[in-house]
N, C-alpha and C. Protein backbone atom coordinates (compact mmCIF):
# COMPACT_ATOMS: atom_id res chain seq x y z
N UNK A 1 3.39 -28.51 -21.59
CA UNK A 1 4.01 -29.06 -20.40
C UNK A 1 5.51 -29.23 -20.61
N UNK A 2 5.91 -29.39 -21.85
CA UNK A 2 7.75 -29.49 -22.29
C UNK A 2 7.97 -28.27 -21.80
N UNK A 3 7.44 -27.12 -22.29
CA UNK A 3 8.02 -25.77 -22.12
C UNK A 3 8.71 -25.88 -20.59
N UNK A 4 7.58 -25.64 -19.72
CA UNK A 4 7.75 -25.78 -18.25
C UNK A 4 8.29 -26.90 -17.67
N UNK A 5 8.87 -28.17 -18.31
CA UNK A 5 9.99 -28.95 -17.52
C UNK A 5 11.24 -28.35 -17.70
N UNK A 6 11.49 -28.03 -19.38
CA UNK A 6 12.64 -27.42 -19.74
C UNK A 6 12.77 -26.31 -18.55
N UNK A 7 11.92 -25.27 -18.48
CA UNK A 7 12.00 -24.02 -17.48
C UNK A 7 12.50 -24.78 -16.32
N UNK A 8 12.15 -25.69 -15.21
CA UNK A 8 12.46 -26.07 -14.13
C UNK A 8 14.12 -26.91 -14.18
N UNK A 9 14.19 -27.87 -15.62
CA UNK A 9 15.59 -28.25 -14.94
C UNK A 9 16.66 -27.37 -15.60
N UNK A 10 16.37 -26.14 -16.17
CA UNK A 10 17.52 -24.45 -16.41
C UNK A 10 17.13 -24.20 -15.46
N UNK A 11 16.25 -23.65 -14.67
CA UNK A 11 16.46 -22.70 -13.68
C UNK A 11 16.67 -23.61 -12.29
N UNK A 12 16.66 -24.89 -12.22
CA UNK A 12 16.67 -25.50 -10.92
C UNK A 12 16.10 -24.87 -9.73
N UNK A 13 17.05 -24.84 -8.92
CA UNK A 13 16.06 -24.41 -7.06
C UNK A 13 15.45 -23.07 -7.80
N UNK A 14 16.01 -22.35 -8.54
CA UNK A 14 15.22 -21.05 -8.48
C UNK A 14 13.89 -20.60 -9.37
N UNK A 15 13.73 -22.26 -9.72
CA UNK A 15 12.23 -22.33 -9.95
C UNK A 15 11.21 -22.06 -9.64
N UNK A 16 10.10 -21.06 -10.10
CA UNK A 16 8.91 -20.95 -9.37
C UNK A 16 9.43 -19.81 -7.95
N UNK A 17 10.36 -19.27 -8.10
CA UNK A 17 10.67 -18.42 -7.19
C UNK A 17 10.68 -16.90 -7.89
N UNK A 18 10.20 -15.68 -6.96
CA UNK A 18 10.28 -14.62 -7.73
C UNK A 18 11.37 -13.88 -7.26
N UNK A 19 12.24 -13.69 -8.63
CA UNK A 19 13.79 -13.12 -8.54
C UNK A 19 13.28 -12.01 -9.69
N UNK A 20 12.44 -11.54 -10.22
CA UNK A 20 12.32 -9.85 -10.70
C UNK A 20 12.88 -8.97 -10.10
N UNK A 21 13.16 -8.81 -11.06
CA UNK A 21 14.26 -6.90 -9.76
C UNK A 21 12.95 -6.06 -10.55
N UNK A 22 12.75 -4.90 -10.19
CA UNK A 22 12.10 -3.94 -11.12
C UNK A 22 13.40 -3.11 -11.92
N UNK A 23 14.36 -2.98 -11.06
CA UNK A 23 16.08 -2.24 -11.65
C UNK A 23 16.96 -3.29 -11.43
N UNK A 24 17.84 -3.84 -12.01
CA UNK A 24 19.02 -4.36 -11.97
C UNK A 24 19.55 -4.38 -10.89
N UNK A 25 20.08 -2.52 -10.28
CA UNK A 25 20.44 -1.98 -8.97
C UNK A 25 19.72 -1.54 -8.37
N UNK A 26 18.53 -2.37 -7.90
CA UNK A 26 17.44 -2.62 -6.81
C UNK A 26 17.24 -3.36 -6.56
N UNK A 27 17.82 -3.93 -5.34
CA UNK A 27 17.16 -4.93 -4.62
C UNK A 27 15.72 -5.00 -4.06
N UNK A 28 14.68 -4.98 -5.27
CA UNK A 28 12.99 -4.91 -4.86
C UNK A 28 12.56 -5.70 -5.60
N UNK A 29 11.74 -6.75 -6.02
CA UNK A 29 11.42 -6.97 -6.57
C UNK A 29 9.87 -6.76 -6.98
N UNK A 30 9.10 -7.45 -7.80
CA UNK A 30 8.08 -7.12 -8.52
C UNK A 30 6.72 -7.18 -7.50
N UNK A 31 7.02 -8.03 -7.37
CA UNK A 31 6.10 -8.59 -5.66
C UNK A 31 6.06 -7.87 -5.08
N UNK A 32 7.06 -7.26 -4.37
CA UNK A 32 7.44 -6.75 -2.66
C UNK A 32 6.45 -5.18 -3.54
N UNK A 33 7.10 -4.37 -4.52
CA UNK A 33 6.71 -3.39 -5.22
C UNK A 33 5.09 -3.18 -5.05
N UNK A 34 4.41 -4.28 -5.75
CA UNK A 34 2.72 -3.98 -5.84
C UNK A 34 2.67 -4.79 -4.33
N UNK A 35 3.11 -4.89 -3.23
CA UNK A 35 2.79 -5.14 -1.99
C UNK A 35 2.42 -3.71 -1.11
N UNK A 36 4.07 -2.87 -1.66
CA UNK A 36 4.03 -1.85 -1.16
C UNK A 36 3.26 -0.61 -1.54
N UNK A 37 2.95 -0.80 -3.12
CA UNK A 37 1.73 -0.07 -3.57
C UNK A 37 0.41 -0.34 -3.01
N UNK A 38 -0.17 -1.25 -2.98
CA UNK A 38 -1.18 -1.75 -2.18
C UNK A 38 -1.34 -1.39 -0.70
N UNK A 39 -0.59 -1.58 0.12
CA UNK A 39 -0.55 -0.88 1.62
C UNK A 39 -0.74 0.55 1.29
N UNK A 40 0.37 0.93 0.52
CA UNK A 40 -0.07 2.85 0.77
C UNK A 40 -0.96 2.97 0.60
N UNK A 41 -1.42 2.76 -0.85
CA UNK A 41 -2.40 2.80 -1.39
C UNK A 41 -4.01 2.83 0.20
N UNK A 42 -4.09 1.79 0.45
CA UNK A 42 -4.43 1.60 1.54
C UNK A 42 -4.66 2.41 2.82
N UNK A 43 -3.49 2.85 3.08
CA UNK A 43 -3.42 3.62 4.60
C UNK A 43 -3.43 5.40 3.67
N UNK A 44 -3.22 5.78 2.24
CA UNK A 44 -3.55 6.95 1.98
C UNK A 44 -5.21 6.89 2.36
N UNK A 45 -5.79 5.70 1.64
CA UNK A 45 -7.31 6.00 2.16
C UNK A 45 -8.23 6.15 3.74
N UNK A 46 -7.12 5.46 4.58
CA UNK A 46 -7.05 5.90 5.69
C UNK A 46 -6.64 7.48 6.56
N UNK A 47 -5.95 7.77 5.71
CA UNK A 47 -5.13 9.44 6.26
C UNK A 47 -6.55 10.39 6.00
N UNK A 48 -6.83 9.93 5.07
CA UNK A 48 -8.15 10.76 3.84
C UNK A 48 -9.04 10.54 4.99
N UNK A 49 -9.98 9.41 5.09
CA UNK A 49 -10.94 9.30 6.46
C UNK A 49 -10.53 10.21 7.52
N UNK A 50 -9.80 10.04 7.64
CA UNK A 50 -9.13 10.45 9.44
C UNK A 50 -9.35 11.80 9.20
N UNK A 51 -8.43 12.53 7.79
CA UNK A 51 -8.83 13.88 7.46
C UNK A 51 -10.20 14.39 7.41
N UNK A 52 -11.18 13.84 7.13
CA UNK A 52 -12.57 14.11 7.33
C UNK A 52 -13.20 14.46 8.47
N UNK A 53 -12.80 13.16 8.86
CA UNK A 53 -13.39 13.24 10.17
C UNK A 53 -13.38 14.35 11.12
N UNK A 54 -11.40 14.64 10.80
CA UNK A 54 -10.79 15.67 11.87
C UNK A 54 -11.64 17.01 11.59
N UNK A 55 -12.07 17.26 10.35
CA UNK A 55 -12.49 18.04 9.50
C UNK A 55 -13.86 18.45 9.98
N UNK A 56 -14.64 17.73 10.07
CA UNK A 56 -16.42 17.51 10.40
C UNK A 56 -15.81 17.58 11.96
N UNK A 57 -15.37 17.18 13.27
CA UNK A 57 -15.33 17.64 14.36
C UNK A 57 -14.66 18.88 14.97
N UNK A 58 -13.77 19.34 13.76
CA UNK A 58 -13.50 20.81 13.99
C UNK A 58 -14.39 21.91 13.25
N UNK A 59 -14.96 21.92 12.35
CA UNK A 59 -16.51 22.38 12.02
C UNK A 59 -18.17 22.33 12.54
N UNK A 60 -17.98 21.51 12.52
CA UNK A 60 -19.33 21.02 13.21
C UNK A 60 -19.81 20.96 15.07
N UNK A 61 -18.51 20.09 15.07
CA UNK A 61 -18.55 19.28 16.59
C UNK A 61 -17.91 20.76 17.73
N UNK A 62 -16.87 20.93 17.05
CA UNK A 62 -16.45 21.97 17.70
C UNK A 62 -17.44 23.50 18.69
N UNK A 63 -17.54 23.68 17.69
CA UNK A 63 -18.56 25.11 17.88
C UNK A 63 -19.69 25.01 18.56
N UNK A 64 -20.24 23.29 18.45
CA UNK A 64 -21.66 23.65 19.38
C UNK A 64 -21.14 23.58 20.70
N UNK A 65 -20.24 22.99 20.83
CA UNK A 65 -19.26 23.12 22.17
C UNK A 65 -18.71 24.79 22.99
N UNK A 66 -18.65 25.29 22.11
CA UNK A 66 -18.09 26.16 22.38
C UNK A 66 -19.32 27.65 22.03
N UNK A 67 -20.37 27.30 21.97
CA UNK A 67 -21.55 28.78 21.28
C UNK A 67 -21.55 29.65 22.71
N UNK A 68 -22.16 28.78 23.97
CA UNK A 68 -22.57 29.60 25.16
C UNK A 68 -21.42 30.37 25.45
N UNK A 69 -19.97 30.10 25.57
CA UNK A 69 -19.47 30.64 25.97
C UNK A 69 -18.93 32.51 25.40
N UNK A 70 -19.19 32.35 24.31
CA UNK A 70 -19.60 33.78 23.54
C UNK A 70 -20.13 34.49 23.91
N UNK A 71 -21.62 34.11 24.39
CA UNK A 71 -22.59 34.50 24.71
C UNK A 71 -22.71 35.63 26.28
């Protein structure tokens, strides 16, 4: 518990606050970073679904739609 008073009255207000840069000359920090990994991360698995899908109704869905008119 010394450790962490010492930490709070050196770092004062900016205690318990996250000031990580991942670069020096980046304004990003460590947080915002695995925030923004996480969303992509996320909506790539979404693009992927959507790709399927589009995939199975232009294969599948498509053609029975369209057989008689061949015919």
């Amino acid at each position: 518990m010394g450790e962490a008073k010492r930490r709070k009255a050196t770092l004062g207000e900016k205690y318990g606050q996250d000031t990580t840069r991942i670069l020096p000359w980046v304004p990003i920090t460590k947080t915002q970073a695995e925030k923004f990994v996480e969303l992509s991360t996320r909506l790539t698995w979404f693009g992927i679904g959507g790709l399927v899908v589009a995939w199975l109704t232009v294969r599948f869905i498509g053609p029975a739609f369209g057989w008689w008119q061949v015919v």
